[in-house]
PDB file of N, CA and C in Angstrom:
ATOM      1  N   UNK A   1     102.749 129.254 142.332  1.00  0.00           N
ATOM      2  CA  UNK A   1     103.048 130.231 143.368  1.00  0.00           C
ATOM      3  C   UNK A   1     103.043 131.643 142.789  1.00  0.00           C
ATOM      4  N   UNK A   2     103.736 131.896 141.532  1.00  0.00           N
ATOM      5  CA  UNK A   2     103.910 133.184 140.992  1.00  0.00           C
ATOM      6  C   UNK A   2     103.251 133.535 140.028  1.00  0.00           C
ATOM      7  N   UNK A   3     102.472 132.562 139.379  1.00  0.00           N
ATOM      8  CA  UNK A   3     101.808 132.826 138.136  1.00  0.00           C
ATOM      9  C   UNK A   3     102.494 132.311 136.869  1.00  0.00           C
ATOM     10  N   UNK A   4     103.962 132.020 137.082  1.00  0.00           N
ATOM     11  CA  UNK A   4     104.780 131.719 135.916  1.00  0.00           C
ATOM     12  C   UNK A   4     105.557 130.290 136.166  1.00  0.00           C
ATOM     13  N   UNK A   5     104.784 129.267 136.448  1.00  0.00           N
ATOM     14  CA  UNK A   5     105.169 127.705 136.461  1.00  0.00           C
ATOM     15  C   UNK A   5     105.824 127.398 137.583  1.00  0.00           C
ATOM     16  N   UNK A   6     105.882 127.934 138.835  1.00  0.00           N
ATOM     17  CA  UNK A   6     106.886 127.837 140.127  1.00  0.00           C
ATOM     18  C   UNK A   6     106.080 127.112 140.924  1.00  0.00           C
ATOM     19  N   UNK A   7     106.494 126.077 141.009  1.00  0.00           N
ATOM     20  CA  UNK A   7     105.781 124.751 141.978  1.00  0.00           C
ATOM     21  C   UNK A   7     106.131 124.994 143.367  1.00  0.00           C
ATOM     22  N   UNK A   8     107.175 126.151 144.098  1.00  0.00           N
ATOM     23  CA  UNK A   8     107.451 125.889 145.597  1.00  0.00           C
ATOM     24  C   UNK A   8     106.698 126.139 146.152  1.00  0.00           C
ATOM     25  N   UNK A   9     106.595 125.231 147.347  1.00  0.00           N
ATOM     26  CA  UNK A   9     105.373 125.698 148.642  1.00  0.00           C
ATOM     27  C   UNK A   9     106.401 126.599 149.641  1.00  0.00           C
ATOM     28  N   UNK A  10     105.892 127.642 150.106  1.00  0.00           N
ATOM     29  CA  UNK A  10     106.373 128.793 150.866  1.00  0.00           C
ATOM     30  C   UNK A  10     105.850 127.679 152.704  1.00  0.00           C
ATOM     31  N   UNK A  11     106.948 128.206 153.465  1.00  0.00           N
ATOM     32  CA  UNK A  11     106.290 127.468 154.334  1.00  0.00           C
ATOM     33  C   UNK A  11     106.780 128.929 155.284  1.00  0.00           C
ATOM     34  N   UNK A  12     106.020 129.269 156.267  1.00  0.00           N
ATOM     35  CA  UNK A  12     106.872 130.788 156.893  1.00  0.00           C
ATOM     36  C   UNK A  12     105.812 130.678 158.610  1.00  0.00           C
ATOM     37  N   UNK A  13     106.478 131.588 159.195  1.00  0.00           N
ATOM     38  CA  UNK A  13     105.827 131.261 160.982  1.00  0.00           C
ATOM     39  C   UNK A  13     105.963 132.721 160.887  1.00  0.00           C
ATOM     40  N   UNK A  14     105.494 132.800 162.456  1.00  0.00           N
ATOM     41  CA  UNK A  14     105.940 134.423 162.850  1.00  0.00           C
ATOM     42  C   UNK A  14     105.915 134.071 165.065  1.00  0.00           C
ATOM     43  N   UNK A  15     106.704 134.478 165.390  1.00  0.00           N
ATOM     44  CA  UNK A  15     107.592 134.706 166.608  1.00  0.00           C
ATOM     45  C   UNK A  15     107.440 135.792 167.112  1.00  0.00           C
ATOM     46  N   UNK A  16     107.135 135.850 168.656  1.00  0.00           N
ATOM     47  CA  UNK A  16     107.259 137.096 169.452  1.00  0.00           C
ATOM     48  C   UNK A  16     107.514 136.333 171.045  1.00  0.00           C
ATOM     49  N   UNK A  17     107.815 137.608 171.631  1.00  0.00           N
ATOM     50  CA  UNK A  17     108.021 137.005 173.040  1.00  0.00           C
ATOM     51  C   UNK A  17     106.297 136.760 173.763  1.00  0.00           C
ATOM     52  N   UNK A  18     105.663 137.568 173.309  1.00  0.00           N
ATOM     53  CA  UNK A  18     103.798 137.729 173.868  1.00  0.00           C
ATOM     54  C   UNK A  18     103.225 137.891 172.337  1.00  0.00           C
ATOM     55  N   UNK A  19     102.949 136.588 172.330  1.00  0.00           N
ATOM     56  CA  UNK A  19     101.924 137.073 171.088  1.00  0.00           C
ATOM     57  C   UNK A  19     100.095 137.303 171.488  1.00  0.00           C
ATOM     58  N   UNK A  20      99.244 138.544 171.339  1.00  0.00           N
ATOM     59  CA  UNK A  20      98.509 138.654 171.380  1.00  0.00           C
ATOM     60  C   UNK A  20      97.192 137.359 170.572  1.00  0.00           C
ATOM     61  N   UNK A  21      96.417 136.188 171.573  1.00  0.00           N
ATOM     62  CA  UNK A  21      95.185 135.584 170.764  1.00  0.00           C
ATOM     63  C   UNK A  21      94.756 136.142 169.360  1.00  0.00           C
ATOM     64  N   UNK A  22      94.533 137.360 169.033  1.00  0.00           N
ATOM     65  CA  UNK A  22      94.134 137.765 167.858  1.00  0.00           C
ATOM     66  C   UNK A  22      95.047 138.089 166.728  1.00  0.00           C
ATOM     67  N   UNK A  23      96.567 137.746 167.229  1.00  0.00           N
ATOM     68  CA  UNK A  23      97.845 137.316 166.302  1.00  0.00           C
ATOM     69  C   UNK A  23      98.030 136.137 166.363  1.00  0.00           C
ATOM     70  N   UNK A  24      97.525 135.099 166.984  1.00  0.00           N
ATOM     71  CA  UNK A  24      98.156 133.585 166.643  1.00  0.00           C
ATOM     72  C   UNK A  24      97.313 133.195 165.624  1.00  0.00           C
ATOM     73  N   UNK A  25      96.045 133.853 165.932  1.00  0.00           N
ATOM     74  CA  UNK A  25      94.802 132.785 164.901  1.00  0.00           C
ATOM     75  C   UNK A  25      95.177 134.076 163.728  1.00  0.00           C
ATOM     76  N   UNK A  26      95.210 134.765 163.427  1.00  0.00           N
ATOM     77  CA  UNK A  26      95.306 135.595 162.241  1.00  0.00           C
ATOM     78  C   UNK A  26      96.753 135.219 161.348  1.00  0.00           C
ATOM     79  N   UNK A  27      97.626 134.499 161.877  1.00  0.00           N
ATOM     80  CA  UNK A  27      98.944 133.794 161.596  1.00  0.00           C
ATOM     81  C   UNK A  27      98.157 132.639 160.691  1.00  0.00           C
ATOM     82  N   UNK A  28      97.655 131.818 162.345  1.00  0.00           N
ATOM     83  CA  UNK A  28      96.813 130.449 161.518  1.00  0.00           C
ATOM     84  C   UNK A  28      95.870 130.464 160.482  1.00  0.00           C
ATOM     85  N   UNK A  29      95.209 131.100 160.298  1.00  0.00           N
ATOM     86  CA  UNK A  29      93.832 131.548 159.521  1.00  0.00           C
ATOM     87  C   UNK A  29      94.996 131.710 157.921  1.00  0.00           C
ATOM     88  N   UNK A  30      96.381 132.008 158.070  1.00  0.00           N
ATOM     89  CA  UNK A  30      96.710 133.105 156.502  1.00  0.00           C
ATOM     90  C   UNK A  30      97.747 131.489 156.439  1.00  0.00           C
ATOM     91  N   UNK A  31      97.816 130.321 156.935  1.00  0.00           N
ATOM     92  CA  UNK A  31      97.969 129.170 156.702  1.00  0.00           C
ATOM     93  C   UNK A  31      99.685 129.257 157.395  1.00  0.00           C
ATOM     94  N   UNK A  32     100.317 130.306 158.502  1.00  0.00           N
ATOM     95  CA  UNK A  32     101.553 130.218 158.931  1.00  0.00           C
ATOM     96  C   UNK A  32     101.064 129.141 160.674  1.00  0.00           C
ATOM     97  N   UNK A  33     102.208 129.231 160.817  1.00  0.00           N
ATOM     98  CA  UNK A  33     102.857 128.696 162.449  1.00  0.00           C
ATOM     99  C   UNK A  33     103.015 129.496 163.508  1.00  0.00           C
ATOM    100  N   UNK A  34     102.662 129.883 164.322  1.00  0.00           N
ATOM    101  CA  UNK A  34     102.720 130.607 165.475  1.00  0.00           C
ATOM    102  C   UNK A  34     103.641 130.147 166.439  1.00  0.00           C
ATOM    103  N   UNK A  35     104.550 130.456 166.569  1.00  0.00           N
ATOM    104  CA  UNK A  35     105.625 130.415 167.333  1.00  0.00           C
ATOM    105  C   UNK A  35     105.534 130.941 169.173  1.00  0.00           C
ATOM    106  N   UNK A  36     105.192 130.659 170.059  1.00  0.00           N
ATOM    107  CA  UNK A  36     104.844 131.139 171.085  1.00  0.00           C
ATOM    108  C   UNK A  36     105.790 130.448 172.589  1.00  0.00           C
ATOM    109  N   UNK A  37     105.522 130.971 173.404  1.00  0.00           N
ATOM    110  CA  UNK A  37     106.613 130.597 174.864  1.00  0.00           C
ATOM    111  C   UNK A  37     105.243 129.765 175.495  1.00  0.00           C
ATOM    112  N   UNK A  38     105.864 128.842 175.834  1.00  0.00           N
ATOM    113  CA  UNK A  38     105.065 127.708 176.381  1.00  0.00           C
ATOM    114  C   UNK A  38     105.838 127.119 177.697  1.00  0.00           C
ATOM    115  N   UNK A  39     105.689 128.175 179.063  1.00  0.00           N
ATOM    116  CA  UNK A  39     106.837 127.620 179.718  1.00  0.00           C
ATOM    117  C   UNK A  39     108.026 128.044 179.872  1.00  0.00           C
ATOM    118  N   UNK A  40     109.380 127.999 179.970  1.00  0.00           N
ATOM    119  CA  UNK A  40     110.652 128.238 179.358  1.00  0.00           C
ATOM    120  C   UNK A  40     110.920 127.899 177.897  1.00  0.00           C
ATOM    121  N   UNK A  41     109.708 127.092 177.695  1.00  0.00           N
ATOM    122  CA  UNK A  41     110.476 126.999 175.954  1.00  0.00           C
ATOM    123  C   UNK A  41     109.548 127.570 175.042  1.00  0.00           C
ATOM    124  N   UNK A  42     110.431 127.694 174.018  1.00  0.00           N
ATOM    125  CA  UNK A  42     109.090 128.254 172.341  1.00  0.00           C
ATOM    126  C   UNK A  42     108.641 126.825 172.083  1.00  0.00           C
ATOM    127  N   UNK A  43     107.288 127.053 171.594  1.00  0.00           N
ATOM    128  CA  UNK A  43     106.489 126.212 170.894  1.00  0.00           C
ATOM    129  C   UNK A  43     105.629 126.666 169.579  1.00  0.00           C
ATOM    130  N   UNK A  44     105.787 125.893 168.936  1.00  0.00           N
ATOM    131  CA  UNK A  44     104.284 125.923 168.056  1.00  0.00           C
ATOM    132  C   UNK A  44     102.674 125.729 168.446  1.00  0.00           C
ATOM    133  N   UNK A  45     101.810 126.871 168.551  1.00  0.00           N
ATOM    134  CA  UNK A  45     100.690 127.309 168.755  1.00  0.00           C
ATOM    135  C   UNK A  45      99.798 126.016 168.394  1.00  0.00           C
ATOM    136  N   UNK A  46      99.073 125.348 169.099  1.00  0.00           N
ATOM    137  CA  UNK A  46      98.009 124.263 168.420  1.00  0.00           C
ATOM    138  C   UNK A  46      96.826 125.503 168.071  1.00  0.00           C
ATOM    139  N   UNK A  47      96.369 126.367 169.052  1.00  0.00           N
ATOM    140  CA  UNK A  47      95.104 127.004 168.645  1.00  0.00           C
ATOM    141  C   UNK A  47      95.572 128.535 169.387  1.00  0.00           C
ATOM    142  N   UNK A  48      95.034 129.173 169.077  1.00  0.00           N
ATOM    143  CA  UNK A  48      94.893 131.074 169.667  1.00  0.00           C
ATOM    144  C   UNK A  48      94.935 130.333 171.480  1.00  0.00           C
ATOM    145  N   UNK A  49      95.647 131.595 171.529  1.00  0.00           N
ATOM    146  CA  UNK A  49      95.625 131.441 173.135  1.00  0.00           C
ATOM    147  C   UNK A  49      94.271 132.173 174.058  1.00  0.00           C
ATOM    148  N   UNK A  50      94.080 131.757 175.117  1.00  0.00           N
ATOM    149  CA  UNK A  50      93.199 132.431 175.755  1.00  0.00           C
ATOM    150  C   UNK A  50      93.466 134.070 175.987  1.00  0.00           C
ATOM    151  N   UNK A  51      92.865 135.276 175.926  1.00  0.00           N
ATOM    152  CA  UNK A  51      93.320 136.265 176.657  1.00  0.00           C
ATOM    153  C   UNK A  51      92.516 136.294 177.682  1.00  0.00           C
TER     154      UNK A  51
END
């Protein structure tokens, strides 16, 4: 991870109330979770949303 023997895997998302299509896949693409409103509830993003 750091260059100096650190085996942890970073695992990290990112959350908004409207996330813009060209922020979910730019989340997904850098290997995070997209956190998005699906409904009344938050969900995790399967793919970029339509705009």
């Amino acid at each position: 991870m750091n260059g100096h023997g650190d085996k942890r895997t970073l695992v990290g998302a990112v959350a908004g109330g409207i996330a813009p299509g060209n922020v979910v896949a730019y989340a997904q693409k850098k290997g995070l979770y997209a956190v998005v409103w699906s409904g009344e509830f938050a969900a995790i993003a399967r793919s970029a949303p339509d705009i």
